[in-house]
N, C-alpha and C. Protein backbone atom coordinates (compact mmCIF):
# COMPACT_ATOMS: atom_id res chain seq x y z
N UNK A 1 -20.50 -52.39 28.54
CA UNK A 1 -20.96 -51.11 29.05
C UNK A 1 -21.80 -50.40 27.99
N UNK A 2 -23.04 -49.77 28.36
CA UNK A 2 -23.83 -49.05 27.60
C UNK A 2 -23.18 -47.57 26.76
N UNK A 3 -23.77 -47.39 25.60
CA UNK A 3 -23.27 -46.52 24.99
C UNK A 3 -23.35 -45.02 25.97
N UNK A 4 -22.59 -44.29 25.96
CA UNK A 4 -22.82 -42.55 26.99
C UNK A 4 -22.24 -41.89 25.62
N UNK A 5 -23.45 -40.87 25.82
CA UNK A 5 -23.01 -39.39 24.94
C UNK A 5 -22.04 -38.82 25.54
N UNK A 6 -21.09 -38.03 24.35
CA UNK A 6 -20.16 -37.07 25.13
C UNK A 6 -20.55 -36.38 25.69
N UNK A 7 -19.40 -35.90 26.55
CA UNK A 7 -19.65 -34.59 27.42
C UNK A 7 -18.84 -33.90 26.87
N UNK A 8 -19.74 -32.61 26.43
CA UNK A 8 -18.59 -31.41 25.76
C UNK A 8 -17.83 -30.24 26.60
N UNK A 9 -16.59 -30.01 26.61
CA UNK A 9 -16.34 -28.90 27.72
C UNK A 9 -16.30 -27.79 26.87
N UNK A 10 -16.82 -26.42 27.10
CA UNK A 10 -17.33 -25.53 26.54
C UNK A 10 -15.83 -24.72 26.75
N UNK A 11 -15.24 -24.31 25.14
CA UNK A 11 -14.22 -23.69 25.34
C UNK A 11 -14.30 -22.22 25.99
N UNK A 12 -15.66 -21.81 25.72
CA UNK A 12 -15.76 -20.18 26.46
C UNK A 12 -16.99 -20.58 27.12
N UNK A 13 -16.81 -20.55 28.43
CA UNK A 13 -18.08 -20.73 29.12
C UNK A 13 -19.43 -19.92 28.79
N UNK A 14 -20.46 -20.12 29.05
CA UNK A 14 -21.67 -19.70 28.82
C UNK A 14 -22.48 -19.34 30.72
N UNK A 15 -23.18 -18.36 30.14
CA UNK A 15 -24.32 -18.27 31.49
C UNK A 15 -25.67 -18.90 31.27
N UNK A 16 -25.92 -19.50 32.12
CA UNK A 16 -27.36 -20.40 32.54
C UNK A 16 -28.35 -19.36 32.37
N UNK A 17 -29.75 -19.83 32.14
CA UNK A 17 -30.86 -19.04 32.63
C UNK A 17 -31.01 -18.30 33.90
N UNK A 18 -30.35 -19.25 35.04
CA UNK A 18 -30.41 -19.21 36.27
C UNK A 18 -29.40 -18.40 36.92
N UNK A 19 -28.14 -17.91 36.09
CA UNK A 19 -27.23 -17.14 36.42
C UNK A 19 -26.27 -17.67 36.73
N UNK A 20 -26.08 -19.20 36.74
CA UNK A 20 -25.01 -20.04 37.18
C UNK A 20 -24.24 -19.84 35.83
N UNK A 21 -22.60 -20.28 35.89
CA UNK A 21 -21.65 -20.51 35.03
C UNK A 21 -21.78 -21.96 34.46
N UNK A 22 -21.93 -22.02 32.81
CA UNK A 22 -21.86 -23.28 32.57
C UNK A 22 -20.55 -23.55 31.67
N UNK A 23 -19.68 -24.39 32.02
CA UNK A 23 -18.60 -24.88 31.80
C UNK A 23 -18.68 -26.14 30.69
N UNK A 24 -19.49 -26.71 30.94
CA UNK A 24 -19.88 -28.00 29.90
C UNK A 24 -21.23 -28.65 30.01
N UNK A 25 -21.32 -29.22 29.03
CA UNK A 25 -22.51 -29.86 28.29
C UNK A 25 -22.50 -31.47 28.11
N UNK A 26 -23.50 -32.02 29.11
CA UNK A 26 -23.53 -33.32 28.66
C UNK A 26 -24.30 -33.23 27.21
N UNK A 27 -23.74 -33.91 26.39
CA UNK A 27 -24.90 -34.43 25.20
C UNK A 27 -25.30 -34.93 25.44
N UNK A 28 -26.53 -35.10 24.72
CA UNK A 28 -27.94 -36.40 24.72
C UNK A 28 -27.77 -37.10 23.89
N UNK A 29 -28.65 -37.87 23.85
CA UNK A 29 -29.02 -38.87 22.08
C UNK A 29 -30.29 -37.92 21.64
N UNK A 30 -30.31 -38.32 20.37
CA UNK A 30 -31.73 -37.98 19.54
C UNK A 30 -32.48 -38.41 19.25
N UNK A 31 -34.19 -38.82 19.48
CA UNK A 31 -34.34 -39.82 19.50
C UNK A 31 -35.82 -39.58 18.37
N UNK A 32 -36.00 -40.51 17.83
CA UNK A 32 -36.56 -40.61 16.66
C UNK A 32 -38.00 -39.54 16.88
N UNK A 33 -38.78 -39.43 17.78
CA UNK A 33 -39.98 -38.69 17.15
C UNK A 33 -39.40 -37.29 17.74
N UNK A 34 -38.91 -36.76 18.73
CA UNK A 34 -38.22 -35.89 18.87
C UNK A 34 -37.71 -34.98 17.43
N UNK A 35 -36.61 -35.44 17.44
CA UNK A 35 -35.84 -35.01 16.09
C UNK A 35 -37.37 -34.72 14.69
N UNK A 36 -37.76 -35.34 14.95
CA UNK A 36 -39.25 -35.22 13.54
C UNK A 36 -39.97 -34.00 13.99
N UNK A 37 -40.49 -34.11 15.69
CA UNK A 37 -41.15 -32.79 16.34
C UNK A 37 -40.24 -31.57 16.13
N UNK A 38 -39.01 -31.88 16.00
CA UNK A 38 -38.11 -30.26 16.01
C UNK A 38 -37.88 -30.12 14.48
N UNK A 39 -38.09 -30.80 13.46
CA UNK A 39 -37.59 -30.91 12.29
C UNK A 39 -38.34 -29.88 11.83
N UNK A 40 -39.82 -30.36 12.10
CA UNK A 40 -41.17 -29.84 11.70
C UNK A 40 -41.24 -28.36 12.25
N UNK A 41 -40.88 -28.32 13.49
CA UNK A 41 -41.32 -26.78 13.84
C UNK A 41 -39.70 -25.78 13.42
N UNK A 42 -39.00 -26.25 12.42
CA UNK A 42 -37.66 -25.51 12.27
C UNK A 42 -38.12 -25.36 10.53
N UNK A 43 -38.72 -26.10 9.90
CA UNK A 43 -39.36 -25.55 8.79
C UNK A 43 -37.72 -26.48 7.99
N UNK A 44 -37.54 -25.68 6.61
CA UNK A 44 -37.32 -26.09 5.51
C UNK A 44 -35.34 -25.64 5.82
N UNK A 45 -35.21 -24.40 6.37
CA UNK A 45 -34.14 -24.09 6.46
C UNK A 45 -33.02 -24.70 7.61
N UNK A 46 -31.81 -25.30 7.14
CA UNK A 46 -30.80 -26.18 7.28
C UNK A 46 -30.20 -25.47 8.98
N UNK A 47 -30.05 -24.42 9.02
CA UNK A 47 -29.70 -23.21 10.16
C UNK A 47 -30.77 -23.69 11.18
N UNK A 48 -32.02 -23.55 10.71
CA UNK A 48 -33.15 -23.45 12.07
C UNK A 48 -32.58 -24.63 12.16
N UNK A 49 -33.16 -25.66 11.15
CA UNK A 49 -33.03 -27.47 11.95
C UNK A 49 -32.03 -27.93 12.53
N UNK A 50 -30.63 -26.76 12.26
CA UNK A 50 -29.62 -27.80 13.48
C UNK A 50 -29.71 -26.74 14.63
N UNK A 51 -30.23 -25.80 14.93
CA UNK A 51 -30.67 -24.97 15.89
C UNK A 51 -31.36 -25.89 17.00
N UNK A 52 -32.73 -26.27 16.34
CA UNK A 52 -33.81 -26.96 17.28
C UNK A 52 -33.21 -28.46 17.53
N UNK A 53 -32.38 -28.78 16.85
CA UNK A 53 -31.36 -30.43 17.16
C UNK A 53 -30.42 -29.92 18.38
N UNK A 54 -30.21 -29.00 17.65
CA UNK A 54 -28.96 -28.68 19.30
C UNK A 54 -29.68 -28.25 20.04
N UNK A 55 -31.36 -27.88 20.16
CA UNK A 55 -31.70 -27.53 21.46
C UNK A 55 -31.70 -28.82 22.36
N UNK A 56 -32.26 -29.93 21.52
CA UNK A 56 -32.45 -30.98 21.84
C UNK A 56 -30.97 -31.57 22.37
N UNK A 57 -30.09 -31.70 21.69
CA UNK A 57 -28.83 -32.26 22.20
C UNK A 57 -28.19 -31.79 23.27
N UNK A 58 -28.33 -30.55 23.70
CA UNK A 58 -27.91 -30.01 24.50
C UNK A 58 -28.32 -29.91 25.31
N UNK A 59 -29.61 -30.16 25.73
CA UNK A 59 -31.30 -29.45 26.88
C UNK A 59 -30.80 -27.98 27.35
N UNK A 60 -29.97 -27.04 26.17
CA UNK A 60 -29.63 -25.59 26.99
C UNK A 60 -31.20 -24.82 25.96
N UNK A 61 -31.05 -23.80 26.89
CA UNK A 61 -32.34 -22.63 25.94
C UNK A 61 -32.02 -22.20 24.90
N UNK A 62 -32.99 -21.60 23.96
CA UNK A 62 -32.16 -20.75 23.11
C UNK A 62 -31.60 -19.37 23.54
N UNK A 63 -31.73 -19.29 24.57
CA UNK A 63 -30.79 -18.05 24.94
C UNK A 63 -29.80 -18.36 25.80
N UNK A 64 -29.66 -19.64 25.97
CA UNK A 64 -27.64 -20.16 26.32
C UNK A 64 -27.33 -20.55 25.23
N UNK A 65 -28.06 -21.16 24.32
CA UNK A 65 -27.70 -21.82 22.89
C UNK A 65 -26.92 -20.55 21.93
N UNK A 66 -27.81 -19.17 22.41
CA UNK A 66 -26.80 -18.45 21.55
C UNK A 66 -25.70 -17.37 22.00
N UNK A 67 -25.45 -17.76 23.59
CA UNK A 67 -24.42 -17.82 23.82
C UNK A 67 -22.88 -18.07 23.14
N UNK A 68 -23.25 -19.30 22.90
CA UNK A 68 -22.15 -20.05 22.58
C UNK A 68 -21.20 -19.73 21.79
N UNK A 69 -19.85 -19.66 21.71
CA UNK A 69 -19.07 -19.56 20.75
C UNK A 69 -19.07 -20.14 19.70
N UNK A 70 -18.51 -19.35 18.21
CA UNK A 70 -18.74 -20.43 16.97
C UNK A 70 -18.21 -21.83 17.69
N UNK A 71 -16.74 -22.01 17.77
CA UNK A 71 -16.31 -23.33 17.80
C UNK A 71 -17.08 -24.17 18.72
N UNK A 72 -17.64 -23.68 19.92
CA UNK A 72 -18.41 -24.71 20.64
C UNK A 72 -19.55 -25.33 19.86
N UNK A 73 -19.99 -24.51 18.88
CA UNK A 73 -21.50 -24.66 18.58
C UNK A 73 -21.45 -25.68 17.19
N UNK A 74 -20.28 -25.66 16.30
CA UNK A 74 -19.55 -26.56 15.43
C UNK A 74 -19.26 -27.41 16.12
N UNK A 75 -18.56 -27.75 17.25
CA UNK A 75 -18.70 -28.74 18.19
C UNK A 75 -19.78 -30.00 18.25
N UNK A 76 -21.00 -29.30 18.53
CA UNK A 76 -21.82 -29.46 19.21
C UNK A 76 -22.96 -30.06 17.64
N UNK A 77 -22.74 -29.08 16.73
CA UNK A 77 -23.49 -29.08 15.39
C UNK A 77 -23.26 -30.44 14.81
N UNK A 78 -21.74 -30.92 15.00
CA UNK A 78 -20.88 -32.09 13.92
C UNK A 78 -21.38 -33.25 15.23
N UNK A 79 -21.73 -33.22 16.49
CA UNK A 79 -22.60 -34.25 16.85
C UNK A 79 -24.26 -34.35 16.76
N UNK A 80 -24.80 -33.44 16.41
CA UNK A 80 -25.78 -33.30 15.89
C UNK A 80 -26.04 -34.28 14.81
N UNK A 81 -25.03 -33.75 13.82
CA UNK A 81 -25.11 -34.15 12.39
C UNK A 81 -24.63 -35.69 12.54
N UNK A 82 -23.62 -36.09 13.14
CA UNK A 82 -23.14 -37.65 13.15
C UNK A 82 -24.58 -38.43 13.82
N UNK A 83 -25.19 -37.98 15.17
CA UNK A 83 -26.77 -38.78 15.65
C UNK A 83 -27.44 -38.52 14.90
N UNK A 84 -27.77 -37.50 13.68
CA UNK A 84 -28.84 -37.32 12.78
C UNK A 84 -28.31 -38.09 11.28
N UNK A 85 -27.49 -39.18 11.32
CA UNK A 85 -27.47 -39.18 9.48
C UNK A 85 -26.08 -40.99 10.12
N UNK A 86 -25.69 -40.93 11.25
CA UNK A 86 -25.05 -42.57 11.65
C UNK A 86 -25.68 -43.28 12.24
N UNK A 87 -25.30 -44.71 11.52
CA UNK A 87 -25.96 -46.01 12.14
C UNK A 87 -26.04 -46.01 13.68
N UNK A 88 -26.44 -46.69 14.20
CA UNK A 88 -25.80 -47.04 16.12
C UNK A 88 -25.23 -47.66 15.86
N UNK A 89 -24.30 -48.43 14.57
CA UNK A 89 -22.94 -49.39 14.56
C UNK A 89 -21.88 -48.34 14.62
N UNK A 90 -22.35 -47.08 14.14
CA UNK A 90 -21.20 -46.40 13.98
C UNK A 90 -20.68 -46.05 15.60
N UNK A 91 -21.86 -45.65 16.22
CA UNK A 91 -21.68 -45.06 17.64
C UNK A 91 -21.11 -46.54 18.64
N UNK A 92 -21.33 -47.69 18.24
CA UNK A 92 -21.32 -49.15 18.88
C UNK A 92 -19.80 -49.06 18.81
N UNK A 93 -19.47 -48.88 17.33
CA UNK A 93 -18.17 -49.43 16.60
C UNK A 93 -18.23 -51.05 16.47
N UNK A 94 -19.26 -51.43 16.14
CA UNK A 94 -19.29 -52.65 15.49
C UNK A 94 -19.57 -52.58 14.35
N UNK A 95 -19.50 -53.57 13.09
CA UNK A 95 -19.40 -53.58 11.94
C UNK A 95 -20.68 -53.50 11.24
N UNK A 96 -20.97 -52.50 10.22
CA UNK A 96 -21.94 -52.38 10.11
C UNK A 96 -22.98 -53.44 9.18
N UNK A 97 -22.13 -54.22 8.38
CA UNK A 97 -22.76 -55.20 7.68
C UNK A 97 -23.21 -56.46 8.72
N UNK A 98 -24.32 -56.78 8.84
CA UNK A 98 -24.74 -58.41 9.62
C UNK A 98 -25.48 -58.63 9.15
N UNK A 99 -25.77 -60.27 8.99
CA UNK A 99 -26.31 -61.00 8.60
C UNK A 99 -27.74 -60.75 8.55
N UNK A 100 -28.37 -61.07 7.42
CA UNK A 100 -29.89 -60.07 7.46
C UNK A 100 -30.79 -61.06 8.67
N UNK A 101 -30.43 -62.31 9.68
CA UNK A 101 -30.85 -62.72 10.32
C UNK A 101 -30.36 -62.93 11.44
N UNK A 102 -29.62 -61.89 11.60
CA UNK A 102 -29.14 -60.86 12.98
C UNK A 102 -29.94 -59.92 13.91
N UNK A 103 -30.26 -59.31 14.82
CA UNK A 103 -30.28 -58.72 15.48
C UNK A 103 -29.97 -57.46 15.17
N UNK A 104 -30.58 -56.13 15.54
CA UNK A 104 -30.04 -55.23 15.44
C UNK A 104 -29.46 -54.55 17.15
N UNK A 105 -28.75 -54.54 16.96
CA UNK A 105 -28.11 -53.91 18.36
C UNK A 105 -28.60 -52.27 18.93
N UNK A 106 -29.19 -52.04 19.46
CA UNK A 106 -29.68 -50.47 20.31
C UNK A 106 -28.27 -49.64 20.21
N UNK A 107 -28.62 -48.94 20.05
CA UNK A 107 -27.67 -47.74 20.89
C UNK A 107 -27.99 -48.00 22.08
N UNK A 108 -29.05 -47.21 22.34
CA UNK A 108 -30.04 -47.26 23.84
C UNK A 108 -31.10 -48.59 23.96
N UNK A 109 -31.74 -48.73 25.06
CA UNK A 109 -32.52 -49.43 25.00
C UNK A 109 -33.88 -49.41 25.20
N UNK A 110 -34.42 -49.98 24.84
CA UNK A 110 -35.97 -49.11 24.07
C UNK A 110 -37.19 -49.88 24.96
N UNK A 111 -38.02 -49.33 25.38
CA UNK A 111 -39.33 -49.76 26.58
C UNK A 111 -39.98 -49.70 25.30
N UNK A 112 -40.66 -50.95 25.12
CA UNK A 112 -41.75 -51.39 24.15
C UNK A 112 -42.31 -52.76 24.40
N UNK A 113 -43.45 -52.86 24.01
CA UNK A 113 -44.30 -54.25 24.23
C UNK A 113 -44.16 -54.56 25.56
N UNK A 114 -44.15 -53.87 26.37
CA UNK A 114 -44.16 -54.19 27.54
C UNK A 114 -42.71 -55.23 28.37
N UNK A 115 -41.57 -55.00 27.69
CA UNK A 115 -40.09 -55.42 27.86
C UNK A 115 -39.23 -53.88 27.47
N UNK A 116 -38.16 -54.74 27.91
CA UNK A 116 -37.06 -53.52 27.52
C UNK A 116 -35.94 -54.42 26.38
N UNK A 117 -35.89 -53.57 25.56
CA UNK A 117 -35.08 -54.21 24.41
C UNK A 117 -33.52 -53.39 24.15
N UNK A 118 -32.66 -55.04 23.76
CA UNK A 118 -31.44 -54.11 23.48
C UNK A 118 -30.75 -54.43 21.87
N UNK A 119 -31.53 -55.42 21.56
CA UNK A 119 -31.18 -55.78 20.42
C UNK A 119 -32.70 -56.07 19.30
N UNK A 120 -32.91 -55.82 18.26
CA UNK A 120 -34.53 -56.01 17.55
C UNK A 120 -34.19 -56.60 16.59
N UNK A 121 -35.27 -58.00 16.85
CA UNK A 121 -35.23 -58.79 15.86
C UNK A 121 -35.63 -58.57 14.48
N UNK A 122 -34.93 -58.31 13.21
CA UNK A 122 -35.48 -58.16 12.22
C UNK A 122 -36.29 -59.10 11.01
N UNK A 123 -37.38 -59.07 10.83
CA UNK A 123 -37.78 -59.83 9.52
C UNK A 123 -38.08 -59.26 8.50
N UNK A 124 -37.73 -60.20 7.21
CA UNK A 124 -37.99 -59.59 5.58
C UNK A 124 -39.35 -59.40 5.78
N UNK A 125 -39.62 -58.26 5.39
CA UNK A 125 -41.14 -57.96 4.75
C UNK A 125 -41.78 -59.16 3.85
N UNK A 126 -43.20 -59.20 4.15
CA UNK A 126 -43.39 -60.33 2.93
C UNK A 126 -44.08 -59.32 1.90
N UNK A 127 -44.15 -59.89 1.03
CA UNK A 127 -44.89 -59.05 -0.20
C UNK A 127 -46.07 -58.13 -0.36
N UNK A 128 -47.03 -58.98 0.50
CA UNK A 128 -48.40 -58.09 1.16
C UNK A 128 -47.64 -57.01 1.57
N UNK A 129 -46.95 -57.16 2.57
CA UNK A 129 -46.74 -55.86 3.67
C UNK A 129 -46.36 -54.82 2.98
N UNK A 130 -45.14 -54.86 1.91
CA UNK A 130 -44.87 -53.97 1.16
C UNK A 130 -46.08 -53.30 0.31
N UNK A 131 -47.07 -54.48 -0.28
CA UNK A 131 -48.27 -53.51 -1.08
C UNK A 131 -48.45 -52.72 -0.44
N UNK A 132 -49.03 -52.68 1.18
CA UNK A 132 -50.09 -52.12 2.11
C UNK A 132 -49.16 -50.81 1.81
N UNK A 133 -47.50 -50.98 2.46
CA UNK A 133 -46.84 -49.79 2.51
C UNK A 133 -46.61 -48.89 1.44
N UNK A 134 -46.82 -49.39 0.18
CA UNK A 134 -47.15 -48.55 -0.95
C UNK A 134 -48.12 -47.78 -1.38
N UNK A 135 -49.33 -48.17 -0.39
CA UNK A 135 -50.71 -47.24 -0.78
C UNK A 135 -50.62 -46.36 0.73
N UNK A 136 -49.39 -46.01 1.20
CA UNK A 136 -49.73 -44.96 2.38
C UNK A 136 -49.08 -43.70 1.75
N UNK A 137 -49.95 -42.37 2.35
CA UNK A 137 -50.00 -41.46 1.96
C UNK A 137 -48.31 -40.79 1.79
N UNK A 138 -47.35 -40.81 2.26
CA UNK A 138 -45.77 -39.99 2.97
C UNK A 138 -45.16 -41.34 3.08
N UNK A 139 -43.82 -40.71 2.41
CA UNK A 139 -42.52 -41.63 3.00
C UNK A 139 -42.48 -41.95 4.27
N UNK A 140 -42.69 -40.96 5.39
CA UNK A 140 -42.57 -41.11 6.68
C UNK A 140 -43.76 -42.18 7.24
N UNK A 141 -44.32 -41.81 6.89
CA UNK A 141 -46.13 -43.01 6.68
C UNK A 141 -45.19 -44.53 6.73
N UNK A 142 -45.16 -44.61 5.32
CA UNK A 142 -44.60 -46.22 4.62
C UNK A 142 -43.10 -46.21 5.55
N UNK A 143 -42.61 -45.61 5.92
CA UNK A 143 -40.98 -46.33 6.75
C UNK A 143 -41.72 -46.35 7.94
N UNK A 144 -42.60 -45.96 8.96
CA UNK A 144 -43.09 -46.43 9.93
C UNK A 144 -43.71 -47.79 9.97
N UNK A 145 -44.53 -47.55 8.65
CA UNK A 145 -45.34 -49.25 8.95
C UNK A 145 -44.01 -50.08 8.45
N UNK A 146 -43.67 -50.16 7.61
CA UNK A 146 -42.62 -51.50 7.36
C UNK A 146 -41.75 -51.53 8.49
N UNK A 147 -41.14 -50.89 9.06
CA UNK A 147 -40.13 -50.79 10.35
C UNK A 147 -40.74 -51.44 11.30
N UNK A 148 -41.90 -51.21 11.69
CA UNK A 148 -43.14 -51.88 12.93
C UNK A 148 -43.20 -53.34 12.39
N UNK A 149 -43.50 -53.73 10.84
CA UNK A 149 -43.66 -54.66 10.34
C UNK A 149 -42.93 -55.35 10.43
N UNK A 150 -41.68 -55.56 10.19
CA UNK A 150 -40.44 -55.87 10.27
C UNK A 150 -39.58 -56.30 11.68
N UNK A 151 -39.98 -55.20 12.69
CA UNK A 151 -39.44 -55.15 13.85
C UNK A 151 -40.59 -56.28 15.33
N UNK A 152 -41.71 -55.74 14.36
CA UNK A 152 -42.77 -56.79 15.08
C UNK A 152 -43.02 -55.63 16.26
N UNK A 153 -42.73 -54.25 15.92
CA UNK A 153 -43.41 -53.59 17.25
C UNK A 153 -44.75 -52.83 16.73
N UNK A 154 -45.19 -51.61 17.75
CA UNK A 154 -46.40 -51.03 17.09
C UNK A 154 -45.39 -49.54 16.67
N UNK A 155 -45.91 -49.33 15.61
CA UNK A 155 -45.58 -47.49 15.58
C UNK A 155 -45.51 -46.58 16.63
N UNK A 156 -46.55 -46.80 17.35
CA UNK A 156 -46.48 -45.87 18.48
C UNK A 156 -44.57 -45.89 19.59
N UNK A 157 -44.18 -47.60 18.90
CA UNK A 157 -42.61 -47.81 19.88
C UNK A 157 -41.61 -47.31 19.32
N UNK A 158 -42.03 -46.98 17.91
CA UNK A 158 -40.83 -46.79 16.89
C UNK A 158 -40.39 -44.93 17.76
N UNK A 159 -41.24 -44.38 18.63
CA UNK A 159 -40.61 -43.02 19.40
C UNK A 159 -39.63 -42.89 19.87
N UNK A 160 -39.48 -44.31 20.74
CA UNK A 160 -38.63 -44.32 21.44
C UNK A 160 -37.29 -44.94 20.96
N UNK A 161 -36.90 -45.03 20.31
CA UNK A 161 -35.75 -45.54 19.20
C UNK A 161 -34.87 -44.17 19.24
N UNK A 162 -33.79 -44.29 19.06
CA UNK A 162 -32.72 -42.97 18.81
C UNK A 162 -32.82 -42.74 17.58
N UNK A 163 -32.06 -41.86 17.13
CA UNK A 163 -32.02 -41.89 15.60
C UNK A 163 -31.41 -42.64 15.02
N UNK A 164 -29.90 -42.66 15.92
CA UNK A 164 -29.31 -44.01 15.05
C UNK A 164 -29.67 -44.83 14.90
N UNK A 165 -30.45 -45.85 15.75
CA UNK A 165 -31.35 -47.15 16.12
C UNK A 165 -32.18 -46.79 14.58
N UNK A 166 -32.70 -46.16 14.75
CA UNK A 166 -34.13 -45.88 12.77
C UNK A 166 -32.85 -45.76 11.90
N UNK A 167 -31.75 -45.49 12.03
CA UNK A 167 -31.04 -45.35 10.72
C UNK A 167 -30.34 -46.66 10.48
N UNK A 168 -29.78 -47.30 11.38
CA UNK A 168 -29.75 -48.92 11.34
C UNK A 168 -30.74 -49.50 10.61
N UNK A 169 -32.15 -49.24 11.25
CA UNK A 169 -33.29 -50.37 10.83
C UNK A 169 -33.44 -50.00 9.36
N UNK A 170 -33.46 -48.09 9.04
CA UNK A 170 -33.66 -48.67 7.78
C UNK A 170 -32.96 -48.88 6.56
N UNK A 171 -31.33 -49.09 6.86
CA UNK A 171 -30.37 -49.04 6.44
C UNK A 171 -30.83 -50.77 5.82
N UNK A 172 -31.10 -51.67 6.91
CA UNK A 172 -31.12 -52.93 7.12
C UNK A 172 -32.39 -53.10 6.15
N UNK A 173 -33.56 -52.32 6.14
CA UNK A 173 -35.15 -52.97 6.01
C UNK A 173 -34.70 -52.13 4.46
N UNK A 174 -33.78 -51.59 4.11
CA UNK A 174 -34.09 -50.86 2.48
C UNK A 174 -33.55 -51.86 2.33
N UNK A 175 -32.22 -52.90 2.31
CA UNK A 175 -31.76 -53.87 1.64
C UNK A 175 -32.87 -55.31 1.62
N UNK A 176 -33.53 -55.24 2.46
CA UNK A 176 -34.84 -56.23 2.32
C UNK A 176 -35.58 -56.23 1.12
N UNK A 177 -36.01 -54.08 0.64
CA UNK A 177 -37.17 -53.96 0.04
C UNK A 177 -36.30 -54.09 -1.23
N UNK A 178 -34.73 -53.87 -1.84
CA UNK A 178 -34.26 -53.19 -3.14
C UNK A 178 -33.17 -54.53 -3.64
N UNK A 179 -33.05 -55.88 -2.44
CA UNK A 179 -31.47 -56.21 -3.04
C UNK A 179 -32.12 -57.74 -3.38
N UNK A 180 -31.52 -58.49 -4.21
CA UNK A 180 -31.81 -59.74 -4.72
C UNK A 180 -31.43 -60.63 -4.09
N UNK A 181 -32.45 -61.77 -3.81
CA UNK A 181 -31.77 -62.91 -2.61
C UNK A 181 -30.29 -63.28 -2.78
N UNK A 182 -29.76 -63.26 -3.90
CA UNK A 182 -28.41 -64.09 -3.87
C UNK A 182 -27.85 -62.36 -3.30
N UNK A 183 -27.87 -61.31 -2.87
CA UNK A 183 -26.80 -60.47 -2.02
C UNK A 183 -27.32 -61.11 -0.31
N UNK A 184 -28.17 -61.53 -0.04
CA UNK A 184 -28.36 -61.84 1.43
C UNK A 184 -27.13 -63.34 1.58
N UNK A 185 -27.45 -64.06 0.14
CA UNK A 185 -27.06 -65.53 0.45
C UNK A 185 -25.38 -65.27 0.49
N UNK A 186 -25.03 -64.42 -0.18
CA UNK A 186 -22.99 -63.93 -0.39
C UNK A 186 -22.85 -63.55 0.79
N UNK A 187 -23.73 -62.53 1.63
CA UNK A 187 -23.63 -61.97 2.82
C UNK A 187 -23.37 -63.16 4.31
N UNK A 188 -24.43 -64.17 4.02
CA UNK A 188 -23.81 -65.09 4.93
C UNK A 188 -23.03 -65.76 4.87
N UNK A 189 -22.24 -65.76 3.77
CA UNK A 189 -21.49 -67.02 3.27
C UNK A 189 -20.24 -67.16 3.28
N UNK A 190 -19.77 -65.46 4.03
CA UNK A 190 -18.12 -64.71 4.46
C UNK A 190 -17.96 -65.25 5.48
C-alpha cells in the first residue's frame, strides 16, 4: 500500500474561509520545488519558513492557519519539519542504508520521462559530471544537475519528487561524491 499523509484532528476546531467548521486536516507531502518556491518567498527567518510549509502542508489560508491553536500548529510544524529534513525510508520504514546499486524507493510516485516511477535508478557520477557540477553557479544549481545526472532524469522532473524522495537521493548521491570505494564494497558485503 502507498505511503498516505496523516490526517490531523484539530484539538480546537478552526473556521474555514467559507464559514464551515473545520475539525481536521488532511496533510500533504512536500514536494521538492514547492517547498524551494515557499522557502524563497518566506525569506531568511525560521517562523515565516515553517509558516509558508504549513501553508503548503495543510492547503488552509493564512487566515485559518492563524487560527489555530499553539498545540495544533506544533502538531502540524513537527510534520513539517520531519517532510522537510527525513529520508522517504524514514516515512517507508525501510532501512535506510542500501546497496549503492539499489533503487531508490518513492515516497510518492513521480510522472517523468514520460512513465510513472516508483523506485529511481541510481548511478555513480563519473568524474566529468562532477567537474561540470563544480563550475555551476549555487549549491542548488550543482545538486540539481548531479541528481538528474545520476537519476538519468531532466531537472525540470526533479519538481516533482517530495522532499523526502531529494533527501534520499542526496543522502545516497553525497556518499557517491565524498566516500572511498572500499565503504561501497563493506556495504555490499553484509
Amino acid at each position: 500500500m502507498a505511503w498516505m499523509p496523516p490526517l490531523h484532528l484539530l484539538l480546537a476546531p478552526i473556521t474555514a474561509d467559507t464559514g464551515a467548521t473545520i475539525e481536521q486536516v488532511q496533510l500533504k507531502p512536500l514536494y521538492y520545488a514547492a517547498q524551494k518556491d515557499a522557502l524563497a518567498r518566506a525569506g531568511d527567518d525560521e517562523d515565516d519558513q515553517f509558516f509558508e510549509l504549513a501553508k503548503l502542508a495543510t492547503g488552509l489560508s493564512e487566515k485559518e492557519l492563524d487560527q489555530l491553536k499553539r498545540p495544533d500548529y506544533v502538531s502540524i510544524a513537527q510534520y513539517v519539519h520531519e517532510m522537510s529534513t527525513r529520508p522517504a525510508s524514514f516515512f517507508l520504514q525501510t532501512p535506510e542504508v542500501a546497496a549503492h546499486d539499489q533503487p531508490v524507493h518513492l515516497l510518492l510516485p513521480l510522472d517523468a520521462a514520460g512513465r510513472t516511477w516508483t523506485e529511481l535508478p541510481l548511478e555513480m557520477p563519473a568524474l566529468r559530471a562532477t567537474k561540470v557540477m563544480k563550475k555551476l553557479a549555487t549549491n542548488k544549481e550543482r545538486a540539481e544537475f548531479i541528481t538528474a545526472h545520476c537519476t538519468g532524469l531532466m531537472i525540470p522532473d526533479l519538481a516533482g519528487l517530495t522532499v523526502p524522495d531529494w533527501t534520499e537521493l542526496q543522502e545516497r548521491i553525497d556518499d557517491f561524491l565524498n566516500k572511498p570505494a572500499d565503504f561501497f564494497r563493506s556495504a555490499t558485503s553484509k
